[in-house]
C-alpha atoms as a PDB file:
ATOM      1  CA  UNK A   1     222.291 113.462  61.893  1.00  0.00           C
ATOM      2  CA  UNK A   2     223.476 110.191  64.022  1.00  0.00           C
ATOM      3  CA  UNK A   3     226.597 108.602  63.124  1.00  0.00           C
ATOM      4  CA  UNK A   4     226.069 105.774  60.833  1.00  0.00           C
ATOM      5  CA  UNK A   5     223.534 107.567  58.782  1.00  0.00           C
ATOM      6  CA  UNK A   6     223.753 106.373  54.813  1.00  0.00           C
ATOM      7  CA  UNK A   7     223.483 108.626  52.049  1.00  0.00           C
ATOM      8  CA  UNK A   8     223.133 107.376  48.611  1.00  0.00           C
ATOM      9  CA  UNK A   9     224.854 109.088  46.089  1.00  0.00           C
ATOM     10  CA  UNK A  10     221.370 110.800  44.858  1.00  0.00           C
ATOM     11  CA  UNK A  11     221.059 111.846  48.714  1.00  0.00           C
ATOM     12  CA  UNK A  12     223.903 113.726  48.502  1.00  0.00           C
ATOM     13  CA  UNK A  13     223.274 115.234  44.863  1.00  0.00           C
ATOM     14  CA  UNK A  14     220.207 116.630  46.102  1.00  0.00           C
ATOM     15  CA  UNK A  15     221.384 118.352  49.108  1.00  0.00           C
ATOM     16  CA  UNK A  16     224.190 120.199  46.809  1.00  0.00           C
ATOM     17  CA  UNK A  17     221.257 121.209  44.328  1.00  0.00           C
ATOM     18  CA  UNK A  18     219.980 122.883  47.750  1.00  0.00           C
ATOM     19  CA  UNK A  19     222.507 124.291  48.377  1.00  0.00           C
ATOM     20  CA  UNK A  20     223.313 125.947  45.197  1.00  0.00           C
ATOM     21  CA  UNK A  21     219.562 127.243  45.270  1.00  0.00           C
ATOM     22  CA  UNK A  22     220.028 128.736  48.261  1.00  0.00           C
ATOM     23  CA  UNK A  23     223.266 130.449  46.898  1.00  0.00           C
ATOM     24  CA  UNK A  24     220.740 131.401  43.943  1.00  0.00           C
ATOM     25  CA  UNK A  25     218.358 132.689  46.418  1.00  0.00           C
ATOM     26  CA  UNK A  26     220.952 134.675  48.122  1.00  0.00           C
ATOM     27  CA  UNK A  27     222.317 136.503  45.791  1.00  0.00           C
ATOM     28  CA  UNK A  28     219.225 136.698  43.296  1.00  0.00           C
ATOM     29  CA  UNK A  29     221.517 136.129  40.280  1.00  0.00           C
ATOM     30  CA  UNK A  30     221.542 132.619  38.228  1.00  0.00           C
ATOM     31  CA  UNK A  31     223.818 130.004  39.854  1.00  0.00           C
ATOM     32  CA  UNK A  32     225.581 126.827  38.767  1.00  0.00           C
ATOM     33  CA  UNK A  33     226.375 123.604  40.739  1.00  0.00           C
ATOM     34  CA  UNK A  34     229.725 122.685  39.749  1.00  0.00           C
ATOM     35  CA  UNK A  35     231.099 119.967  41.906  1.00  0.00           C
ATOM     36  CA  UNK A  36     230.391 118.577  45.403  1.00  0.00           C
ATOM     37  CA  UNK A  37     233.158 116.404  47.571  1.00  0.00           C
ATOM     38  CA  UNK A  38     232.593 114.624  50.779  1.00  0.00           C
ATOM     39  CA  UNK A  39     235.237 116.017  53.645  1.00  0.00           C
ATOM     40  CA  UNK A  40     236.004 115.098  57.112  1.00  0.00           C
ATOM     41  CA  UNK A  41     236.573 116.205  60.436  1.00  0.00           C
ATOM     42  CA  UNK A  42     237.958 114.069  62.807  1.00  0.00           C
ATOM     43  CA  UNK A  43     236.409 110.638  62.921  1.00  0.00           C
ATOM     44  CA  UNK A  44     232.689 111.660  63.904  1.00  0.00           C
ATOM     45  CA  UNK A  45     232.111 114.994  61.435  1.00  0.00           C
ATOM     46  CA  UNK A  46     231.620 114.620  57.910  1.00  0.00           C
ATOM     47  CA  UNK A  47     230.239 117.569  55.636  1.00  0.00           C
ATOM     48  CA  UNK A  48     229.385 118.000  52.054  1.00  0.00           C
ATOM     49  CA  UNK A  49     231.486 120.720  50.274  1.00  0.00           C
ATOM     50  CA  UNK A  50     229.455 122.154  47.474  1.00  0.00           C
ATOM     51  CA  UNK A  51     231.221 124.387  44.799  1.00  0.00           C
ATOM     52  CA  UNK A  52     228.752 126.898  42.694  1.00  0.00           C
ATOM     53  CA  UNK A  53     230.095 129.587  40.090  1.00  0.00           C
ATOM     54  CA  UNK A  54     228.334 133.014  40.967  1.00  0.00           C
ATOM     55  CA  UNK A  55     227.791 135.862  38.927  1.00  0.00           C
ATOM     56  CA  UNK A  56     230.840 136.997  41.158  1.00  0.00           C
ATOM     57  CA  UNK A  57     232.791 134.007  40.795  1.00  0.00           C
ATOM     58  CA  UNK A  58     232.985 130.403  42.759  1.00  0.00           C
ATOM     59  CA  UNK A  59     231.928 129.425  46.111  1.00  0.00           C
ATOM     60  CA  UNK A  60     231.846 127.082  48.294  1.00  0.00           C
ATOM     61  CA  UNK A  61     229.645 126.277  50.866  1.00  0.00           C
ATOM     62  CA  UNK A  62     229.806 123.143  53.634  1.00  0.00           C
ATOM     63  CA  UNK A  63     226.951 121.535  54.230  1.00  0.00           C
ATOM     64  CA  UNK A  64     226.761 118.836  58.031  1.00  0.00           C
ATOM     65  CA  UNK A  65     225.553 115.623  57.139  1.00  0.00           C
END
């Protein structure tokens, strides 16, 4: 994605919900999203960080935006 993109807060829900299916799809067990947080790298990278609970316990996955 270009800098200066915009995500609205329903943007960015959806893309954890992704993610946590594709954790779901992963590990074939049931998953749930717990939280998601925006992070930053430098000035120019920004990521979503999406936290599920496994069967195994939690993970968390970083997602480019």
């Amino acid at each position: 994605m270009s800098i200066g993109t915009e995500y609205s807060r329903k943007d960015l829900q959806r893309l954890a919900k992704a993610e946590a299916c594709a954790v779901r799809q992963e590990t074939a067990a049931p998953v749930r999203l717990v939280d998601w947080t925006i992070g930053a790298v430098g000035t120019d990278r920004v990521y979503l960080k999406v936290l599920v609970r496994a069967y195994d316990g939690f993970r968390q996955r970083s997602v480019a935006i």
